[in-house]
Protein backbone atom coordinates (compact mmCIF):
# COMPACT_ATOMS: atom_id res chain seq x y z
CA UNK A 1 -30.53 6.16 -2.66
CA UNK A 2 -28.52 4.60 -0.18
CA UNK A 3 -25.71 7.74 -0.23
CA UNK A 4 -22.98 6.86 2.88
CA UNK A 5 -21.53 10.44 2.85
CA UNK A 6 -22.47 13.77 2.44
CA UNK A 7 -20.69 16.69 0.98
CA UNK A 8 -20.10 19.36 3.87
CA UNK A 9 -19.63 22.66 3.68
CA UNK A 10 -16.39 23.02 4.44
CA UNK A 11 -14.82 21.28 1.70
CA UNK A 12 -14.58 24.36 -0.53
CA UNK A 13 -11.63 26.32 1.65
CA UNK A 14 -9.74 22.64 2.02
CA UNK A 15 -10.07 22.56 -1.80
CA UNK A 16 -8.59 26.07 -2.09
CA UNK A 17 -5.72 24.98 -0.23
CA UNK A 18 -4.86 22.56 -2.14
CA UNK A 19 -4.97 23.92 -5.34
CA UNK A 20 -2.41 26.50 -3.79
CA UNK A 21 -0.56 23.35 -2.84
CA UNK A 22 -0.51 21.71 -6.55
CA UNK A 23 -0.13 25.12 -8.66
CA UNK A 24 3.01 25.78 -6.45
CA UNK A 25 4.47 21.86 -7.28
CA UNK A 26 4.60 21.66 -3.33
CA UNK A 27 3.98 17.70 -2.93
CA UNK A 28 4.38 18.09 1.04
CA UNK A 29 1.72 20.96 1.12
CA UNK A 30 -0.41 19.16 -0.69
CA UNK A 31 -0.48 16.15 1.19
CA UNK A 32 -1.00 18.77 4.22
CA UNK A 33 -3.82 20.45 2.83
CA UNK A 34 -5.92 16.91 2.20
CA UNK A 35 -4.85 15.06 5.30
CA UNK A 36 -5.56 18.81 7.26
CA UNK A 37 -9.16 17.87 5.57
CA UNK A 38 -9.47 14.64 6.34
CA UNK A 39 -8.39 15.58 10.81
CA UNK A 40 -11.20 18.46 10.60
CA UNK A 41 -13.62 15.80 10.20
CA UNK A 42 -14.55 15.62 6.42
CA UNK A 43 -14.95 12.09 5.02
CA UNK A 44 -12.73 10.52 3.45
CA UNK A 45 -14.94 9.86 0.11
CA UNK A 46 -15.95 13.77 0.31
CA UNK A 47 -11.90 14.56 0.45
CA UNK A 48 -11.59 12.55 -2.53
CA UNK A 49 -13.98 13.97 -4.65
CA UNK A 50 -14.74 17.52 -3.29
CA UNK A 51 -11.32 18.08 -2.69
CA UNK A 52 -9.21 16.26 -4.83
CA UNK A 53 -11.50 15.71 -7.29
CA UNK A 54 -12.50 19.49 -7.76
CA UNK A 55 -8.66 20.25 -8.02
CA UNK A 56 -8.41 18.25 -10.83
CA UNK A 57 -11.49 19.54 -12.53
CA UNK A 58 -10.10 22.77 -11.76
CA UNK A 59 -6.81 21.73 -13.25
CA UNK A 60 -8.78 20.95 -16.48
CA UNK A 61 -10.55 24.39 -16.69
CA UNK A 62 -7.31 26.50 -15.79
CA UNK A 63 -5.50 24.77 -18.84
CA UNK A 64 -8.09 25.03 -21.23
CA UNK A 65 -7.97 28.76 -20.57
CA UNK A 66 -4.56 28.71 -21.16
CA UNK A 67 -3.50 30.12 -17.41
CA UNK A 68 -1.77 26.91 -16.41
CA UNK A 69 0.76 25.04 -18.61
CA UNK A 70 1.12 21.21 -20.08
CA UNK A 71 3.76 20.68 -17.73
CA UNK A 72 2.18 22.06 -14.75
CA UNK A 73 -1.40 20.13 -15.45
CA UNK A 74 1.01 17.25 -15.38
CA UNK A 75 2.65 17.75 -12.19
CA UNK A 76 -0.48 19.21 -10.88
CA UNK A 77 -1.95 15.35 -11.71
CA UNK A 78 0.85 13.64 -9.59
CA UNK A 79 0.89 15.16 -7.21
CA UNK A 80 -2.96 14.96 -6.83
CA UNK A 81 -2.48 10.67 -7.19
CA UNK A 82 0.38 10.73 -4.38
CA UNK A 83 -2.01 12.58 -2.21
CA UNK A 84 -4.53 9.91 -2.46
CA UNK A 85 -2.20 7.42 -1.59
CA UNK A 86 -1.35 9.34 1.73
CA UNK A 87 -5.39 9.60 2.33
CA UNK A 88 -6.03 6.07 1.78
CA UNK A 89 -3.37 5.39 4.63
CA UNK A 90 -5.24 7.26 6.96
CA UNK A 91 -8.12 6.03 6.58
CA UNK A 92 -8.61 2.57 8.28
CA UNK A 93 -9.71 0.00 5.92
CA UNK A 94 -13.07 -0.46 5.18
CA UNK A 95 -14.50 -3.41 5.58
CA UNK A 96 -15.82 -5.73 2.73
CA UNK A 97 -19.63 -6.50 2.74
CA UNK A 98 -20.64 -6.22 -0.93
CA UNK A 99 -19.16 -8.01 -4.28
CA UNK A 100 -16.20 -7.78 -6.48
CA UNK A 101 -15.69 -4.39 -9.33
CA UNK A 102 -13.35 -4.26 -11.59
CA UNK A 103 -12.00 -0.89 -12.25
CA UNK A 104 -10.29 -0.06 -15.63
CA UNK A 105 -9.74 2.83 -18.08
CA UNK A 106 -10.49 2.70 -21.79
CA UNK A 107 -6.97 0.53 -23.82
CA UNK A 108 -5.53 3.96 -24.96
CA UNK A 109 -7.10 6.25 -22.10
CA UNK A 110 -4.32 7.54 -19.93
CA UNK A 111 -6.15 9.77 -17.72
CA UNK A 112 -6.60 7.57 -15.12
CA UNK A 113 -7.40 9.79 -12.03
CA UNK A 114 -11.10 9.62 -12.27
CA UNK A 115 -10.97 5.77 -12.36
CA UNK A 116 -8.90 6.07 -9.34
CA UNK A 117 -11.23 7.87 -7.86
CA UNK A 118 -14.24 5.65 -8.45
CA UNK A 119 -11.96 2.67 -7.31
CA UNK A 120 -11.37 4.54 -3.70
CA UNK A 121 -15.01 5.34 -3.56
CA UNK A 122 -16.28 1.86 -4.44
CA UNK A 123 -13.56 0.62 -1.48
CA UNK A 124 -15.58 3.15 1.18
CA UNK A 125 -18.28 1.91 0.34
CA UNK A 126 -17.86 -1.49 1.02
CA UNK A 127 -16.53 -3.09 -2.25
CA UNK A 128 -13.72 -5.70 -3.18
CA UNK A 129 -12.04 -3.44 -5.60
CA UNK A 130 -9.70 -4.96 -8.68
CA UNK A 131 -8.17 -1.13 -9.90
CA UNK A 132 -6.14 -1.78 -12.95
CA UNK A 133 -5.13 2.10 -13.83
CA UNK A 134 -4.63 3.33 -17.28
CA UNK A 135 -4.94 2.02 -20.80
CA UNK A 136 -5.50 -1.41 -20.45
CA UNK A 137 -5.83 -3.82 -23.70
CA UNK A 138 -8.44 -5.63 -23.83
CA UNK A 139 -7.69 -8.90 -23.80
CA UNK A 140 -5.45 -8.62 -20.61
CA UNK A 141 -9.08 -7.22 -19.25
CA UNK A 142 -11.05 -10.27 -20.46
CA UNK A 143 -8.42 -12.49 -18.98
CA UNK A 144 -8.42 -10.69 -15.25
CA UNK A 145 -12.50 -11.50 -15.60
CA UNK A 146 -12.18 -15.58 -15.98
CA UNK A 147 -9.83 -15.29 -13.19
CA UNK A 148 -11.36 -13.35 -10.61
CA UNK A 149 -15.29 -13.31 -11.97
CA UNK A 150 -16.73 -9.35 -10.60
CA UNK A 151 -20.00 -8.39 -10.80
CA UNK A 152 -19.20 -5.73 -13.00
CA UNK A 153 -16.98 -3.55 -14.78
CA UNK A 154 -16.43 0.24 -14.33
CA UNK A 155 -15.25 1.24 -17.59
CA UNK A 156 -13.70 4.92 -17.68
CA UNK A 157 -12.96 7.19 -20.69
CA UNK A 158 -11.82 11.05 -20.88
CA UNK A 159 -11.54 10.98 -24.69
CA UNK A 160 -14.29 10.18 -27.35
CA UNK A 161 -11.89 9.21 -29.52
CA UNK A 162 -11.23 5.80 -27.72
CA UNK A 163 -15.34 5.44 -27.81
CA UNK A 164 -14.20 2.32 -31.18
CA UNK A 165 -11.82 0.82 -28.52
CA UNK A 166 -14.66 1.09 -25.65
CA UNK A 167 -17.59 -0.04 -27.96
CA UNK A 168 -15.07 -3.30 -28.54
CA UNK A 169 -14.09 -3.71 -24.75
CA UNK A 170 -17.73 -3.34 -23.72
CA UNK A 171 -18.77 -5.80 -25.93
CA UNK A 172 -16.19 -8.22 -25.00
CA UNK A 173 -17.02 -8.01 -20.89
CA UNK A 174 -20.15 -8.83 -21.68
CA UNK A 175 -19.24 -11.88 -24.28
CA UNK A 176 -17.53 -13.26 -20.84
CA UNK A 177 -21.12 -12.20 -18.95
CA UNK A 178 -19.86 -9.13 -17.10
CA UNK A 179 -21.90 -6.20 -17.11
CA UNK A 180 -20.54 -2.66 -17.49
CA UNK A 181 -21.24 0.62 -15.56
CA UNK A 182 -19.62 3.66 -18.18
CA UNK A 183 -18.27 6.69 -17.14
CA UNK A 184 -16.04 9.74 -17.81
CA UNK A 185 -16.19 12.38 -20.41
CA UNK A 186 -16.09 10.26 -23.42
CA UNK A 187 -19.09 8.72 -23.41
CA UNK A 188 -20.89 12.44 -23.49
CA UNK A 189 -22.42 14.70 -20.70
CA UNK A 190 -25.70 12.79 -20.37
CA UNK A 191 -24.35 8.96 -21.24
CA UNK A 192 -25.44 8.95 -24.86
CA UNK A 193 -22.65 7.17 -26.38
CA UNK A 194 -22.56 5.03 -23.31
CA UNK A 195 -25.89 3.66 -23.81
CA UNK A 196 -25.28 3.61 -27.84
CA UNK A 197 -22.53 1.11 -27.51
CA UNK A 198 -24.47 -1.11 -25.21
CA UNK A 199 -23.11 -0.55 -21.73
CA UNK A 200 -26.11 -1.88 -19.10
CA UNK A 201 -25.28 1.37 -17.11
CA UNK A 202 -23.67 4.97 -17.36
CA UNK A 203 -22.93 7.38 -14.71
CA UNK A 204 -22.14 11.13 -14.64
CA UNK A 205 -19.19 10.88 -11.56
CA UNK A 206 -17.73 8.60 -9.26
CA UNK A 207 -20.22 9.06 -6.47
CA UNK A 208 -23.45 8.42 -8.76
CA UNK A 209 -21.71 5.06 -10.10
CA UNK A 210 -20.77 4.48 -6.40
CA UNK A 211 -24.41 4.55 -5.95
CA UNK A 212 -25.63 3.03 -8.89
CA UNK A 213 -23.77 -0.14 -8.46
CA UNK A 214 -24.60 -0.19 -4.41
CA UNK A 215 -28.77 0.13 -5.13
CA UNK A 216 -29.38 -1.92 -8.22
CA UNK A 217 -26.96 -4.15 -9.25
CA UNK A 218 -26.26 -4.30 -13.05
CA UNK A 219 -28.18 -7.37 -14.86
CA UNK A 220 -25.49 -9.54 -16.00
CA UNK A 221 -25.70 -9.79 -20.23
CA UNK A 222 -27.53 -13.17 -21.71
CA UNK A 223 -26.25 -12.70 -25.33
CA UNK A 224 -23.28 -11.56 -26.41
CA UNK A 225 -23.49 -9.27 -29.45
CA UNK A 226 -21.42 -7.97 -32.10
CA UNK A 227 -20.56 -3.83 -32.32
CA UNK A 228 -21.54 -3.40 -36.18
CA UNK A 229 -25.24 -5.56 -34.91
CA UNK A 230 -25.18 -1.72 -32.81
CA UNK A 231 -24.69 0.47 -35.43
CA UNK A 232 -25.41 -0.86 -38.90
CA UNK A 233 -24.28 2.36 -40.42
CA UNK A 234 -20.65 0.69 -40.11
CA UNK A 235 -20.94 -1.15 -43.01
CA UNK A 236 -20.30 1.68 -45.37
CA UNK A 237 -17.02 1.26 -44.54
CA UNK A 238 -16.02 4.93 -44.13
CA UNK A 239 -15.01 5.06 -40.67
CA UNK A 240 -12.71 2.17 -41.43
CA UNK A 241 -10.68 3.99 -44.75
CA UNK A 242 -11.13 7.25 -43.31
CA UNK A 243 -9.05 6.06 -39.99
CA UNK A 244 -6.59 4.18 -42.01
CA UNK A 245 -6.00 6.90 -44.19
CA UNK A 246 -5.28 9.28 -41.49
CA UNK A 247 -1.77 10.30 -41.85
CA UNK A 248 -2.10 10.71 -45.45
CA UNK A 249 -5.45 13.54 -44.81
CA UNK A 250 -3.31 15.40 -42.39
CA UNK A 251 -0.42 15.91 -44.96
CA UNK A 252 -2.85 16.84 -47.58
CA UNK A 253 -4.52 19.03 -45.53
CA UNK A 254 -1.40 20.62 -44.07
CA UNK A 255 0.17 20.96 -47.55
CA UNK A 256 -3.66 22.29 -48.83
CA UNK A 257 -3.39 24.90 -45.80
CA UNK A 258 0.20 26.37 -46.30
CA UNK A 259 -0.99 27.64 -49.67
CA UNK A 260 -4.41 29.36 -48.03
CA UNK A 261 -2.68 30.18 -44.81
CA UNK A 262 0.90 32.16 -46.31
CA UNK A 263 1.57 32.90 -42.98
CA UNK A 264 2.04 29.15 -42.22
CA UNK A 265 5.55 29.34 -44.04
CA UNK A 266 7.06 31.08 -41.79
CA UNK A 267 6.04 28.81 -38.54
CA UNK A 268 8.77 27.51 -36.24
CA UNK A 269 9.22 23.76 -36.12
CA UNK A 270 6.78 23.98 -33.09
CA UNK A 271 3.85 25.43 -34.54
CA UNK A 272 4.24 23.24 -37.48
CA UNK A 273 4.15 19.94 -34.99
CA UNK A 274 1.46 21.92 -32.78
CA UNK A 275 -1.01 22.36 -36.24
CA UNK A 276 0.15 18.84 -37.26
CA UNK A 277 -1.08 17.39 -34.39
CA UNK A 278 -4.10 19.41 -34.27
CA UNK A 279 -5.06 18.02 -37.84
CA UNK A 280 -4.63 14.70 -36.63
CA UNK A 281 -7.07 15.47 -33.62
CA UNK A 282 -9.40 16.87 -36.20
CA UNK A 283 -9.46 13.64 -38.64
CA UNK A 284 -9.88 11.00 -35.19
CA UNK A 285 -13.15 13.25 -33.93
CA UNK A 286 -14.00 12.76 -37.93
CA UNK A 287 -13.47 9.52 -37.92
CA UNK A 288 -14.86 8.71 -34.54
CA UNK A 289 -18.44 11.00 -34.93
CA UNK A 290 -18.60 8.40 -38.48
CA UNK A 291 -18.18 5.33 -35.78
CA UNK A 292 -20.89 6.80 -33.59
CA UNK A 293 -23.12 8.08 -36.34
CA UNK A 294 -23.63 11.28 -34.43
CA UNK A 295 -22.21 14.58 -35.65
CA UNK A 296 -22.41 16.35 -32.33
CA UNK A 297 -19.54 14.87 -31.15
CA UNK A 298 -17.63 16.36 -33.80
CA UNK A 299 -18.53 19.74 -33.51
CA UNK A 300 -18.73 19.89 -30.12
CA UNK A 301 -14.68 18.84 -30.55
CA UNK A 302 -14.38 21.39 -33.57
CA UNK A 303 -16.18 24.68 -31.22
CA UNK A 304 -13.97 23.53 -28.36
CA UNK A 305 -10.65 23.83 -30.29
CA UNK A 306 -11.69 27.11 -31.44
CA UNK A 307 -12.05 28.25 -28.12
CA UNK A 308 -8.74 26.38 -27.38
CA UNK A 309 -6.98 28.29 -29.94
CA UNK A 310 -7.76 31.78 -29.04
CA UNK A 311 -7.34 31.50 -25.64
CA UNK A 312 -3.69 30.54 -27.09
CA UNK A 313 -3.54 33.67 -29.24
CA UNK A 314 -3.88 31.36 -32.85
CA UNK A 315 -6.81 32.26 -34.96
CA UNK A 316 -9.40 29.49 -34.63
CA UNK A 317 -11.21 30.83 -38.41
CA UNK A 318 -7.70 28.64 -39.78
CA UNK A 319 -10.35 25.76 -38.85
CA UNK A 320 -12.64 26.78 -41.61
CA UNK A 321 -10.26 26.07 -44.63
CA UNK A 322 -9.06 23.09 -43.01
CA UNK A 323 -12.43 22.01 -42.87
CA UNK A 324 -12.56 22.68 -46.81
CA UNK A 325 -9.73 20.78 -47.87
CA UNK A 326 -10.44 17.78 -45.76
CA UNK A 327 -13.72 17.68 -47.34
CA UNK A 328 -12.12 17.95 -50.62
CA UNK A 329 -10.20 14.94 -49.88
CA UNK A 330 -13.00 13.22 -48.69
CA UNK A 331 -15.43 13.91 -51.48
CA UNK A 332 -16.45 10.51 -52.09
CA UNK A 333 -17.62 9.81 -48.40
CA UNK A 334 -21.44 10.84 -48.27
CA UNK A 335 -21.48 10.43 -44.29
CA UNK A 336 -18.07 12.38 -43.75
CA UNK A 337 -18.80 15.04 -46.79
CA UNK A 338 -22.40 15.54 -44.78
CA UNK A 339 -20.56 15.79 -41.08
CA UNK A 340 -17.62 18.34 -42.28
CA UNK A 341 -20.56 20.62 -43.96
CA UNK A 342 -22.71 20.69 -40.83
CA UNK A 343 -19.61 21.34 -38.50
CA UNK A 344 -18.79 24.16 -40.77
CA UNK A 345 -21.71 25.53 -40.62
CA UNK A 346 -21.84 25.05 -36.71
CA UNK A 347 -17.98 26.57 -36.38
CA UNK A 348 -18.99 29.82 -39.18
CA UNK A 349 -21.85 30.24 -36.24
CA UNK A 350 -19.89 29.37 -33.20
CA UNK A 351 -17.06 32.32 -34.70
CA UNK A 352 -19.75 34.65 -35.83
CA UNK A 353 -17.81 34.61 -39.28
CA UNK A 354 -20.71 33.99 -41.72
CA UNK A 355 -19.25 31.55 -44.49
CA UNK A 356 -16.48 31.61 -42.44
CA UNK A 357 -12.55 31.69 -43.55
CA UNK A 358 -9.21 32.61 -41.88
CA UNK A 359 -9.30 34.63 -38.92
């Protein structure tokens, strides 16, 4: 492959530094640490993505564990997107000597770092770069296309749950003959859902679509096609009730788990809007592993959240009766009934709780 810049060695103490930087909120220190990087002779696409980049990841980790806060993931973020800006103004502008990439997160994905990211990268490496940032709809996307006609799309998504909104966006760029390059946690650690909704292309970071789209460019689509022609399964309809009928499954299930859980009763306003909101995570992965057809992604969301929860002291067996009275409510959905009793059994395992039940 045709890769412009190595990763040195070096890049690991520059990293360091900045994570100091960004766990402190010290924009000025941060900006320091990557521009100190970028003097000692590190490129400027390894700065962005074995510094910055491994911040971020790191950012990630550190909250999942529950040693860094919502707040300070969020600052941490910022502070990591100013920082690029200061890079890119060092760096002298690259020249242009390959085509046009449009660069745009998932409509409803606002983690828009990793697109931002790719869309430096691309830029490096020679690009014209359109980077339209966070959640854009659609049809704004299919308009910019007509207008400016790329060679492809990079489509990023951090959440499986926006994999119905990608499936529909990635069909759509290619009714209007673009192809797409995929990328980002939704679409699953090897690309599976990526290449199950169609996209010509799927890469595991920014520097592998980087060279992806600089060695082969993606075949442009001939016929456009429709998402249920992908996954016939659709037609049973039970992805579309189950999704409408979200709000009304969480309040059943929340009511249902009050009288198993007696210890619910007495929860502060917050925990009840933290377990609300943690139902409603539960019924999209439903909803969305009955889209995809593919259980794994739900109970690779379900053993996450359990891990999730008792790294935040709440006892992640409370999953197991939710689990029951959402299937109770869904009784008369074969495909749901059938993904709610394998990611039981999968949790029960995952919590070394047998049957399972409240922990």
């Amino acid at each position: 492959m045709n890769k412009t810049v190595t990763q040195p060695a070096n890049t690991t103490d520059h990293a360091e530094r900045l994570w100091d930087a960004v766990l402190d909120g010290d924009e000025y220190a941060a900006t320091e640490a990557v521009l100190a990087a970028l003097h000692s002779g590190v490129g400027t696409e390894a700065v962005l993505l074995d510094v910055i980049g491994a911040v971020q990841r790191r950012i990630g980790h550190e909250w999942a564990a529950n040693r860094i806060s919502v707040a300070q993931e969020h600052a941490a973020t910022a502070i990591n997107e100013r920082a690029i800006v200061h890079l890119v103004r060092e760096t002298p502008r690259p020249r242009v000597t390959r085509g046009r990439i449009t660069v745009s997160c998932v409509d409803g994905e606002w983690h828009a770092l990793p697109a931002r990211l790719l869309a430096e990268v691309l830029t490096l490496r020679g690009f014209r770069v359109d980077y339209l940032g966070a959640q854009v709809p659609t049809p704004h996307l299919i308009t910019h296309l007509h207008r400016t006609g790329p060679e492809a799309v990079a489509l990023s998504g951090s959440l499986p749950t926006r994999l119905p909104a990608a499936h529909a966006t990635i069909s759509a760029c290619q009714a209007a003959g673009v192809p797409v390059i995929a990328g980002g946690a939704a679409f699953g650690p090897d690309g599976r859902w990526a290449r199950l909704l169609g996209a010509e292309a799927w890469a595991p970071d920014a520097r592998a679509a980087a060279d992806r789209l600089a060695d082969d460019p993606l075949t442009r689509p001939h016929a456009p096609h429709q998402p249920v022609d992908d996954l016939p399964h659709l037609a049973d309809q039970e992805y579309t009730l189950v999704r409408r009928s979200s709000p009304q499954l969480v309040r059943a299930v929340d009511a249902g788990l009050e009288q198993r859980l007696p210890a619910m009763r007495e929860y502060t306003e917050l925990q009840r809007q933290y377990t609300i909101e943690d139902l409603a995570h539960i019924v999209d992965f439903l909803s969305t592993a009955l889209y995809t057809g593919d259980a794994s992604l739900f109970t690779a969301f379900l053993t996450w959240t359990a891990d999730i929860l008792a790294a935040r002291g709440v006892p992640p067996g409370s999953l197991i009766p939710a689990l029951d009275l959402l299937a109770g409510e869904l009784r008369d959905f074969p495909r749901a009934t059938a993904l709610l009793a394998e990611a039981r059994e999968e949790l029960s395992g995952h919590l070394g709780t047998g049957q399972g039940g409240p922990g």
